[in-house]
N, C-alpha and C. Protein backbone atom coordinates (compact mmCIF):
# COMPACT_ATOMS: atom_id res chain seq x y z
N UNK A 1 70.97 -18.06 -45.36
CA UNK A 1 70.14 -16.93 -45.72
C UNK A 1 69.50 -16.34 -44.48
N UNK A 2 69.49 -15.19 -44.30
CA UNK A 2 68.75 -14.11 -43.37
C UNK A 2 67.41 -13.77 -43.92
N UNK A 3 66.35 -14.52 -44.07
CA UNK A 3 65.38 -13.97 -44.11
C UNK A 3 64.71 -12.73 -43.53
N UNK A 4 64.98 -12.67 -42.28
CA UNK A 4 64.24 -11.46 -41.30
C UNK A 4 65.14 -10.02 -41.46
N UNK A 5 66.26 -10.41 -42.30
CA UNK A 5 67.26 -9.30 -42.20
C UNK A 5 67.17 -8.36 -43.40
N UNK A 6 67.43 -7.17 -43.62
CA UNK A 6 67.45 -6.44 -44.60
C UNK A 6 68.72 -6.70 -45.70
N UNK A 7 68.46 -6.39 -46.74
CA UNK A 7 70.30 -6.98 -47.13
C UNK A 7 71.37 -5.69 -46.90
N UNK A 8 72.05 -6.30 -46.52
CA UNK A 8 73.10 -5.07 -46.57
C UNK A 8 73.80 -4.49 -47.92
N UNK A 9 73.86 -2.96 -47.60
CA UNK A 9 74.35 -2.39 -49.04
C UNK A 9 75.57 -1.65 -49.22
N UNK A 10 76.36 -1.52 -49.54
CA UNK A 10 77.82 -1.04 -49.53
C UNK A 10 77.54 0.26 -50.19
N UNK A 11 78.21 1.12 -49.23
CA UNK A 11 77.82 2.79 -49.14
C UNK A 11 78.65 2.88 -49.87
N UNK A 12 79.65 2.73 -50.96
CA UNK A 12 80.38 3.50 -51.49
C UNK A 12 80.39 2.48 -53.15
N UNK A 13 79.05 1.99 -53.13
CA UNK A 13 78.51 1.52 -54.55
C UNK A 13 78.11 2.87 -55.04
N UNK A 14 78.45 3.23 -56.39
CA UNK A 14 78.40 4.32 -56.99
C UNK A 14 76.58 4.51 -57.53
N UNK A 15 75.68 3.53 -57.65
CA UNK A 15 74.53 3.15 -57.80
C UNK A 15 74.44 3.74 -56.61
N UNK A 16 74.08 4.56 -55.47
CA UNK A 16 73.41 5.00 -54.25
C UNK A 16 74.41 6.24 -54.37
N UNK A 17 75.15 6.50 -55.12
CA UNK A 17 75.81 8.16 -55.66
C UNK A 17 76.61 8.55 -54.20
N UNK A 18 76.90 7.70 -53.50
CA UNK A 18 77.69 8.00 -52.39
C UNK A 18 79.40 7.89 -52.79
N UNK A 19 79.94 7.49 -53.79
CA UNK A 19 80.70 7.35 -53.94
C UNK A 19 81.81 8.41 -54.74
N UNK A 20 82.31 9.03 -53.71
CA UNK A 20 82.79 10.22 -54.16
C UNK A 20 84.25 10.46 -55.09
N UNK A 21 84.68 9.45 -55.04
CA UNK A 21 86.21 8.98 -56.29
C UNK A 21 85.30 8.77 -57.73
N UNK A 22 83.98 8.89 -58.05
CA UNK A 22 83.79 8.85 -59.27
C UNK A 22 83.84 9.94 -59.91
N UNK A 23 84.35 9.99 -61.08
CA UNK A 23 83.86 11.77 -61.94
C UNK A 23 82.86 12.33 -62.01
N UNK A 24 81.50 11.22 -61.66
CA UNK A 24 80.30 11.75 -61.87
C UNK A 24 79.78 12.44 -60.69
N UNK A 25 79.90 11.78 -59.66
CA UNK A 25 80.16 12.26 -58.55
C UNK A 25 80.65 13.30 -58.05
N UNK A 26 81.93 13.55 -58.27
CA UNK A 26 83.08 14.72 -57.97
C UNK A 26 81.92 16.11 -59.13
N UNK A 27 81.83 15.85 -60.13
CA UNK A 27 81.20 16.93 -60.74
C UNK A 27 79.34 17.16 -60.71
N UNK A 28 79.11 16.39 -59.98
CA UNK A 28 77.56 16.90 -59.28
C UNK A 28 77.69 17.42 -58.29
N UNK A 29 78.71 17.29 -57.13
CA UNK A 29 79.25 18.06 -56.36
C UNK A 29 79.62 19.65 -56.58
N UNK A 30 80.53 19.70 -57.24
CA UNK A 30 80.73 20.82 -57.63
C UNK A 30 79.63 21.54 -58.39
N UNK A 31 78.99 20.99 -58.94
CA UNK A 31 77.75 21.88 -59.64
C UNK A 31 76.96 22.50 -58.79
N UNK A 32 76.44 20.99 -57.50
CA UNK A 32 75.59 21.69 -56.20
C UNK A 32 76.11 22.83 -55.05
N UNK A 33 77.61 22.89 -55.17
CA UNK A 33 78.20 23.55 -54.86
C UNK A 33 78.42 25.34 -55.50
N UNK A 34 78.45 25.16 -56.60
CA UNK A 34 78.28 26.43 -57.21
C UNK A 34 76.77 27.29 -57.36
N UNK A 35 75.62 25.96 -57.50
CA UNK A 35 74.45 26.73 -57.30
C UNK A 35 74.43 26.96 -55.86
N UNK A 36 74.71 26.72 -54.76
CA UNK A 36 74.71 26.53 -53.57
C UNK A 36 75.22 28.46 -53.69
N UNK A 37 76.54 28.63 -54.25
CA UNK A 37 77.12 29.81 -53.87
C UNK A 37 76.31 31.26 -55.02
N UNK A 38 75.46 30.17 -55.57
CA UNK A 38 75.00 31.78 -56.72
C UNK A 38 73.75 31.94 -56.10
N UNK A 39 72.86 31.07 -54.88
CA UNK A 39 72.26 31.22 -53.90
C UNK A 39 72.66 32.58 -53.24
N UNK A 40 73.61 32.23 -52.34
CA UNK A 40 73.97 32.86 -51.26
C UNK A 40 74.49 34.23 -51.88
N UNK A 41 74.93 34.35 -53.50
CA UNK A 41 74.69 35.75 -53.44
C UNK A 41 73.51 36.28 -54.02
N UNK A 42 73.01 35.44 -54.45
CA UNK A 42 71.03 36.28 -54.83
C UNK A 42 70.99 36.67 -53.17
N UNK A 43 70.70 35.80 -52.61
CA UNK A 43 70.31 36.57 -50.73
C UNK A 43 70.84 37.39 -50.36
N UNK A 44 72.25 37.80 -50.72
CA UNK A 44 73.09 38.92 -50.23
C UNK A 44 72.79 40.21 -50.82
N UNK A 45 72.50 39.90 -52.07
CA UNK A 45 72.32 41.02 -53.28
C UNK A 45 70.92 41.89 -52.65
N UNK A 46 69.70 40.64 -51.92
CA UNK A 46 68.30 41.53 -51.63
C UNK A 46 68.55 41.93 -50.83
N UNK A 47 69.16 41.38 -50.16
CA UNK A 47 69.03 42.27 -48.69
C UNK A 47 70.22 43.09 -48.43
N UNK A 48 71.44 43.34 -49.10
CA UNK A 48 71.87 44.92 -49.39
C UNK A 48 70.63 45.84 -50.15
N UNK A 49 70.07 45.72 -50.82
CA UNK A 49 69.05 46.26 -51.46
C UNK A 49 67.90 46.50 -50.99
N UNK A 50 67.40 45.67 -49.39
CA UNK A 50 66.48 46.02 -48.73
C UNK A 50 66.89 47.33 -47.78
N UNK A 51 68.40 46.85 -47.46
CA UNK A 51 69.10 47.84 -46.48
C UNK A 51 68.62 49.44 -47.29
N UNK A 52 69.27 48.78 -48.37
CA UNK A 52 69.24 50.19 -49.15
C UNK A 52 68.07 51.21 -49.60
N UNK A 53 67.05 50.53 -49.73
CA UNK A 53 65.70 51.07 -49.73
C UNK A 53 65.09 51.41 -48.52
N UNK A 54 65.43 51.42 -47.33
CA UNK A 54 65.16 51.23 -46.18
C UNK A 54 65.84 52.38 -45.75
N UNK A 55 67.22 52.59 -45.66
CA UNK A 55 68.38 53.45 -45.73
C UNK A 55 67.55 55.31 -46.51
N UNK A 56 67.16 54.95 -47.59
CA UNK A 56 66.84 55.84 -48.73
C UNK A 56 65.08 56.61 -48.25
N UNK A 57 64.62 55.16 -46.99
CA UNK A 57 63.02 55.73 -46.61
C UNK A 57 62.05 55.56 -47.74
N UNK A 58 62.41 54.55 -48.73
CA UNK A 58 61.69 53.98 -49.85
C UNK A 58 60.97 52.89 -48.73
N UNK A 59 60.87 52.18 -48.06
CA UNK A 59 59.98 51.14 -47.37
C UNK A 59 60.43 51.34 -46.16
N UNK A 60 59.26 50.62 -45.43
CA UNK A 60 59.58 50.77 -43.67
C UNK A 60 60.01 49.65 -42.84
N UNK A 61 59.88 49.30 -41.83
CA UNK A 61 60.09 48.17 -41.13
C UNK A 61 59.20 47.62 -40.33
N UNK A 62 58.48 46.59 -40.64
CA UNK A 62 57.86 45.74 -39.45
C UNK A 62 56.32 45.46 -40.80
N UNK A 63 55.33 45.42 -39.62
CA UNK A 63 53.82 45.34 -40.49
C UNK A 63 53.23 46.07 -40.88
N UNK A 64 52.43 46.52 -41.50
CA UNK A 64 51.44 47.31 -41.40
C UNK A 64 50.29 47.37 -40.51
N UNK A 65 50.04 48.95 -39.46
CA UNK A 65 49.29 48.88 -38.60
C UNK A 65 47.74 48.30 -39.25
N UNK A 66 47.25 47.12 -38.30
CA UNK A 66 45.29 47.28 -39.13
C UNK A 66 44.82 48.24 -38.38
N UNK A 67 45.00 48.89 -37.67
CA UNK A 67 44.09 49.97 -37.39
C UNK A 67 44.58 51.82 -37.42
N UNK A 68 43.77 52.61 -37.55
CA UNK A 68 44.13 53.89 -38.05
C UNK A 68 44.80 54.76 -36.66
N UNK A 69 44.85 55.98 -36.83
CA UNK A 69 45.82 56.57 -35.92
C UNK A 69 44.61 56.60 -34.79
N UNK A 70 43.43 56.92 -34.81
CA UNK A 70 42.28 57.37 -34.06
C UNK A 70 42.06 56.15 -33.40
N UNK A 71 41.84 54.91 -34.13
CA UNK A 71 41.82 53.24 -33.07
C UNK A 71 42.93 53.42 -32.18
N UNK A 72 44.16 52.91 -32.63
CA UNK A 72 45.50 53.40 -31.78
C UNK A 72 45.40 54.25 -30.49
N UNK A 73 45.22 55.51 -31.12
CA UNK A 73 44.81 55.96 -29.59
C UNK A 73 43.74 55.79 -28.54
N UNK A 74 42.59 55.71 -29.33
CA UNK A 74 41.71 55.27 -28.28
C UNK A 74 42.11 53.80 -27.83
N UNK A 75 42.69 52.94 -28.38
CA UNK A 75 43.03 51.69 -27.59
C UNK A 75 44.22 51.73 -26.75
N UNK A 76 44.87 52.79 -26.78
CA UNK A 76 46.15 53.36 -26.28
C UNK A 76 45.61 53.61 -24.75
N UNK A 77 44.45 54.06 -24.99
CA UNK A 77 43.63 55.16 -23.54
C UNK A 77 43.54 53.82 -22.84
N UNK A 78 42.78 53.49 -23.39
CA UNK A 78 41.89 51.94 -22.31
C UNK A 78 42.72 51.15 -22.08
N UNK A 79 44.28 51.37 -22.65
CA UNK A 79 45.05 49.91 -22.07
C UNK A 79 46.11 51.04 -20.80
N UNK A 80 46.13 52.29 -20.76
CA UNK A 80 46.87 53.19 -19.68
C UNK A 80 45.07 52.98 -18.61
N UNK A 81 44.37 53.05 -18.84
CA UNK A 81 43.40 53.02 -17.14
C UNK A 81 43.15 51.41 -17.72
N UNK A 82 42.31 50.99 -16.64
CA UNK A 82 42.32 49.54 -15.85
C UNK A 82 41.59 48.83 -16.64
N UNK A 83 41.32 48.54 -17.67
CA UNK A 83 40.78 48.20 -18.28
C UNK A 83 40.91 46.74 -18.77
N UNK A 84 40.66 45.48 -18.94
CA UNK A 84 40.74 44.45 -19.45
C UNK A 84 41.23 44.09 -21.11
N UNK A 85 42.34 42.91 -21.10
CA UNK A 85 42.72 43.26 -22.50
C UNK A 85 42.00 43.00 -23.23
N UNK A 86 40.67 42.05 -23.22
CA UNK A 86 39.55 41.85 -23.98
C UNK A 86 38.77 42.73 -24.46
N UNK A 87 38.72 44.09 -23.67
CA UNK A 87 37.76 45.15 -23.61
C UNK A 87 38.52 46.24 -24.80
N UNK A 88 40.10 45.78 -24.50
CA UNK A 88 40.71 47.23 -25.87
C UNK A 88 40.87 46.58 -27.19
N UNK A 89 40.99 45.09 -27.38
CA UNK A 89 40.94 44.22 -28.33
C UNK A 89 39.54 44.53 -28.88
C-alpha cells in the first residue's frame, strides 16, 4: 500500500465521462457541439445587425462624450498652449 500516494484513476473509466466510445458520451458531445454552433450564430446574427444599424446611422461608435461641445473645446484650448494635463482634466 502507498499511503502518501494519491490512487491512481484510469482516464478512460466512463464514471469521469472521459470516455469517448460510450453512447453517452458520443451524444453529450454532439449536443455541446451543436449548442456550441447555435452560439456562434446568435454572435454572428448581432453583429451583422450592429454593422447594420451602424451602416443605416441608427447608432454610433465608441462612448459617449461626458462632456459637452463647450468643455471639449475649452479643454481642447489648454491642452494646444502649455498647459499641464492636470490643469485641463
Amino acid at each position: 500500500m502507498n499511503w502518501g500516494q494519491p490512487p491512481r484513476r484510469n482516464l478512460n473509466d466512463p464514471c469521469l465521462g472521459t470516455d469517448k466510445s460510450s453512447a453517452i458520451s458520443q451524444f453529450l458531445l454532439h449536443v455541446l457541439g451543436c449548442v456550441a454552433e447555435l452560439e456562434r450564430s446568435f454572435i454572428s446574427d448581432r453583429t451583422t445587425a450592429g454593422y447594420e444599424a451602424y451602416r443605416a446611422g441608427v447608432i454610433g461608435v465608441g462612448r459617449k462624450h461626458s462632456k459637452s461641445g463647450k468643455d471639449l473645446g475649452v479643454a481642447r484650448h489648454s491642452a494646444s498652449s502649455a498647459a499641464t494635463s492636470a490643469a485641463v482634466a
